[in-house]
C-alpha atoms as a PDB file:
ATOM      1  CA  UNK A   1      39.533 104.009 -51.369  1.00  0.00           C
ATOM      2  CA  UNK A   2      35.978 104.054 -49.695  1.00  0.00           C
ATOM      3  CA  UNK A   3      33.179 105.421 -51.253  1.00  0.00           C
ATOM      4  CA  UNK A   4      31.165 108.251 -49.323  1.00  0.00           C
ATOM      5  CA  UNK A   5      28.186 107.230 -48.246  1.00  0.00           C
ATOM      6  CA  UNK A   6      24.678 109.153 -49.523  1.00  0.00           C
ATOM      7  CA  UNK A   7      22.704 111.549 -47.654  1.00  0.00           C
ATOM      8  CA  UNK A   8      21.163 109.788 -44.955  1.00  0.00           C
ATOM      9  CA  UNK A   9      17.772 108.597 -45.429  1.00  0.00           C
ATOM     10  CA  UNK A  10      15.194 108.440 -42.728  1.00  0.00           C
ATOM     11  CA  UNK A  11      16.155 106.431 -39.946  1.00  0.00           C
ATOM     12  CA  UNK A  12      19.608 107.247 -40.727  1.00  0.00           C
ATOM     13  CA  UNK A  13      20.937 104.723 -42.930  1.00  0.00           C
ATOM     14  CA  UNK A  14      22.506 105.937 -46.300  1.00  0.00           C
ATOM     15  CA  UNK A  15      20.112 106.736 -49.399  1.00  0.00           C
ATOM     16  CA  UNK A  16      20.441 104.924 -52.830  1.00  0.00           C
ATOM     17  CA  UNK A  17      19.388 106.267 -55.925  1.00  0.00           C
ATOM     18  CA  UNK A  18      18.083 104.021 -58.752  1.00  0.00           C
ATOM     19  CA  UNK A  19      19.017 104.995 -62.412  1.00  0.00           C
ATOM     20  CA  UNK A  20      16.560 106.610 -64.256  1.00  0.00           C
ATOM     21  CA  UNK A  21      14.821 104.278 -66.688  1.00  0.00           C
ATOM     22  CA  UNK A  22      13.360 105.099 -69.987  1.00  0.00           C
ATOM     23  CA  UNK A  23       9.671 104.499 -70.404  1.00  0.00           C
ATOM     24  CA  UNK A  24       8.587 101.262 -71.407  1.00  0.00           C
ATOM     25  CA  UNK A  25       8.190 100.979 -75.549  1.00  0.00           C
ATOM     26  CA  UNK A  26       4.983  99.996 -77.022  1.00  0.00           C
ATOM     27  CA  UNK A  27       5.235  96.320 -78.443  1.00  0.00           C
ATOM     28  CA  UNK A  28       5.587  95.105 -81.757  1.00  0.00           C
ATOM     29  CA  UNK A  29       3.774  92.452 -83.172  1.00  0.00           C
ATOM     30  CA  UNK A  30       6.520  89.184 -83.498  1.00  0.00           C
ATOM     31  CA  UNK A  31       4.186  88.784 -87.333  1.00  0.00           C
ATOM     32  CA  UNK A  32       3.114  91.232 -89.297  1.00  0.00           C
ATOM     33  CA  UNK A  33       0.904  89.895 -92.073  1.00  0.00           C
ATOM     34  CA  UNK A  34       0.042  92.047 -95.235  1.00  0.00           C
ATOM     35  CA  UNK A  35      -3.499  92.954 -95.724  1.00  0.00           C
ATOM     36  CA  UNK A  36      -5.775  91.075 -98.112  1.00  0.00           C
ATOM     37  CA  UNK A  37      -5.479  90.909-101.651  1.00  0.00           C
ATOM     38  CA  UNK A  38      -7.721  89.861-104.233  1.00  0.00           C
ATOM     39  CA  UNK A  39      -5.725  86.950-106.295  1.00  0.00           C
ATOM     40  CA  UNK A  40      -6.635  86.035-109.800  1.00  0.00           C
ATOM     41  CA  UNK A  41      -6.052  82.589-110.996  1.00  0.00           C
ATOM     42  CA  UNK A  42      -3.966  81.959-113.792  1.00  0.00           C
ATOM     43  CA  UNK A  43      -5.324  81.829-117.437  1.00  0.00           C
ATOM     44  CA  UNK A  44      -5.976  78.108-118.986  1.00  0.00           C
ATOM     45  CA  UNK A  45      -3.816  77.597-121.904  1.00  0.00           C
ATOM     46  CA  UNK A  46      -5.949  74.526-122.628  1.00  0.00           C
ATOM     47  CA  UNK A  47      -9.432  72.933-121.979  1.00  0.00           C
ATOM     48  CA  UNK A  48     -11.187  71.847-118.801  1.00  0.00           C
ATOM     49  CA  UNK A  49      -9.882  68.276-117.509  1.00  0.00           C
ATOM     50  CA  UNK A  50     -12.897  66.203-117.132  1.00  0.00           C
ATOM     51  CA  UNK A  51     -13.412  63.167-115.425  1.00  0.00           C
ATOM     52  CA  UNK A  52     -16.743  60.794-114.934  1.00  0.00           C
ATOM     53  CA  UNK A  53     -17.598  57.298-115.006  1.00  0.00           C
ATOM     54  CA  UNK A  54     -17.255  55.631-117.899  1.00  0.00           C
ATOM     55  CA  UNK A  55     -20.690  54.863-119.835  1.00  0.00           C
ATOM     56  CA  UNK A  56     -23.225  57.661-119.311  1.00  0.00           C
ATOM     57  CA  UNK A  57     -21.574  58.832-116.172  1.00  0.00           C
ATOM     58  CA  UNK A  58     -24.903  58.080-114.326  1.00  0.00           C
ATOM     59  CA  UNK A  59     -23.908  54.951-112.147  1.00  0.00           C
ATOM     60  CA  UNK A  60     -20.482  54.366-110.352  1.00  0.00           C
ATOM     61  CA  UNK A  61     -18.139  52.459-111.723  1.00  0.00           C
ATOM     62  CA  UNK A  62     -14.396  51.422-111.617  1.00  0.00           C
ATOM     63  CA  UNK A  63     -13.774  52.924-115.118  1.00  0.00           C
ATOM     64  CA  UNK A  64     -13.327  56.303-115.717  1.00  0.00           C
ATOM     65  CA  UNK A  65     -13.605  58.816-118.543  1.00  0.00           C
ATOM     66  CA  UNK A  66     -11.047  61.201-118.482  1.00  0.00           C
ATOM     67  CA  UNK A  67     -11.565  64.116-121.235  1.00  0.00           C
ATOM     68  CA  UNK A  68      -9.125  67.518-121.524  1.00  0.00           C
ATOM     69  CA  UNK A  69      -6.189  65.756-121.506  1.00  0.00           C
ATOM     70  CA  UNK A  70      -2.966  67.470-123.701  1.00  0.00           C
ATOM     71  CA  UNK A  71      -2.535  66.937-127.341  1.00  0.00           C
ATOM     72  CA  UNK A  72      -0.267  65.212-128.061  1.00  0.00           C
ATOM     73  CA  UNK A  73      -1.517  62.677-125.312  1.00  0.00           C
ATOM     74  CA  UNK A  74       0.526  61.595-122.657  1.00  0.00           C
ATOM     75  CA  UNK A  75       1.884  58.380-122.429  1.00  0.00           C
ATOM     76  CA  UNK A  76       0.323  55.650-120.696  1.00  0.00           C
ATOM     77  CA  UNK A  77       3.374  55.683-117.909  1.00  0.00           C
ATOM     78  CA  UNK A  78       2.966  58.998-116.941  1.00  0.00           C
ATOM     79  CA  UNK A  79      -1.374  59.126-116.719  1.00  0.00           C
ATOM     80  CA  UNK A  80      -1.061  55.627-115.038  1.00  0.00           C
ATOM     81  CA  UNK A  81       1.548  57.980-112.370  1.00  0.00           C
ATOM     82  CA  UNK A  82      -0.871  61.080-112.093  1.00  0.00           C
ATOM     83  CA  UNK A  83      -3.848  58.183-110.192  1.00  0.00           C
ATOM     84  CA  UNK A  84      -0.682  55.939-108.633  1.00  0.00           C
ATOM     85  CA  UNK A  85       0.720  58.936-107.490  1.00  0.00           C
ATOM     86  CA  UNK A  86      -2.883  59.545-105.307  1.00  0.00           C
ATOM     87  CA  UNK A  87      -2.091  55.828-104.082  1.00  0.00           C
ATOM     88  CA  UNK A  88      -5.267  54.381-105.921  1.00  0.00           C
ATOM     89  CA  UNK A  89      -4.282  50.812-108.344  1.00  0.00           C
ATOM     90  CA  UNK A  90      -4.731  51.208-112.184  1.00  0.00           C
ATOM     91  CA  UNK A  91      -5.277  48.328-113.750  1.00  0.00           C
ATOM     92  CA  UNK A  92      -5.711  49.275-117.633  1.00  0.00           C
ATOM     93  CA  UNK A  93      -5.846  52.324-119.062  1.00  0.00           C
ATOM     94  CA  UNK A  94      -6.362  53.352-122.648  1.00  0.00           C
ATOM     95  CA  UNK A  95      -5.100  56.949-124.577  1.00  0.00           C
ATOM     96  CA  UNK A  96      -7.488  58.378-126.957  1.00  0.00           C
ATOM     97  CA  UNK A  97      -4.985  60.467-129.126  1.00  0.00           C
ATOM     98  CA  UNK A  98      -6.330  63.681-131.054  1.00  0.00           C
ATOM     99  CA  UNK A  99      -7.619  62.436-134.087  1.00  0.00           C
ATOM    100  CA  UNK A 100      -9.608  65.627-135.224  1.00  0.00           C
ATOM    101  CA  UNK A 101      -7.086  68.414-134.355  1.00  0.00           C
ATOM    102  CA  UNK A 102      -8.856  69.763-131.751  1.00  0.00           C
ATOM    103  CA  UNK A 103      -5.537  70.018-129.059  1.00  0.00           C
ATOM    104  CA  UNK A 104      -7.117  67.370-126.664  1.00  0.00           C
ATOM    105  CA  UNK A 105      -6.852  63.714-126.237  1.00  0.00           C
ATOM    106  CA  UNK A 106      -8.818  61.520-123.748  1.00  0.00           C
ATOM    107  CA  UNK A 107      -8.431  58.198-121.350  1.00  0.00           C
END
């Protein structure tokens, strides 16, 4: 079975016709990201966690004050993990449990 040729073109060869194609769709971003929002951080159940240098605060030192801390305290393992954990070396520490009933202890 042969197929019959198109109408002849110019110069007298046989014509092809090309499908028609739909037009070309608008892109879509690959990310669509939500628009801003406002974010509210979370409400503090407990006090501010301070830290300074032990003494006045005034000059450096290698001994720090740490006030805010949970009542009941923490044990020593686990404060001595929160600064090993930031790869710096304790090398004493000291819990100062709530004596006063406040809901804070200090190091």
């Amino acid at each position: 079975a042969s197929e019959a040729p198109g109408p002849p073109g110019p110069g007298g060869g046989a014509m092809q016709a090309l499908p028609a194609l739909e037009p070309p769709r608008p892109a879509r971003p690959a990310l669509v990201v939500p628009p801003r929002q406002q974010v509210q951080p979370a409400a503090s159940a407990g006090s501010t966690l301070r830290v300074k240098y032990a003494g006045d605060g005034s000059q450096e030192s290698d001994n720090l004050y740490i006030s805010g801390l949970p009542s009941p305290a923490p044990d020593t393992a686990t404060l001595n993990g929160i600064f090993e954990g930031l790869g710096l070396t304790v090398v004493r520490s000291k819990i100062i449990p709530d004596t006063r009933g406040l809901g804070i202890s200090a190091a």
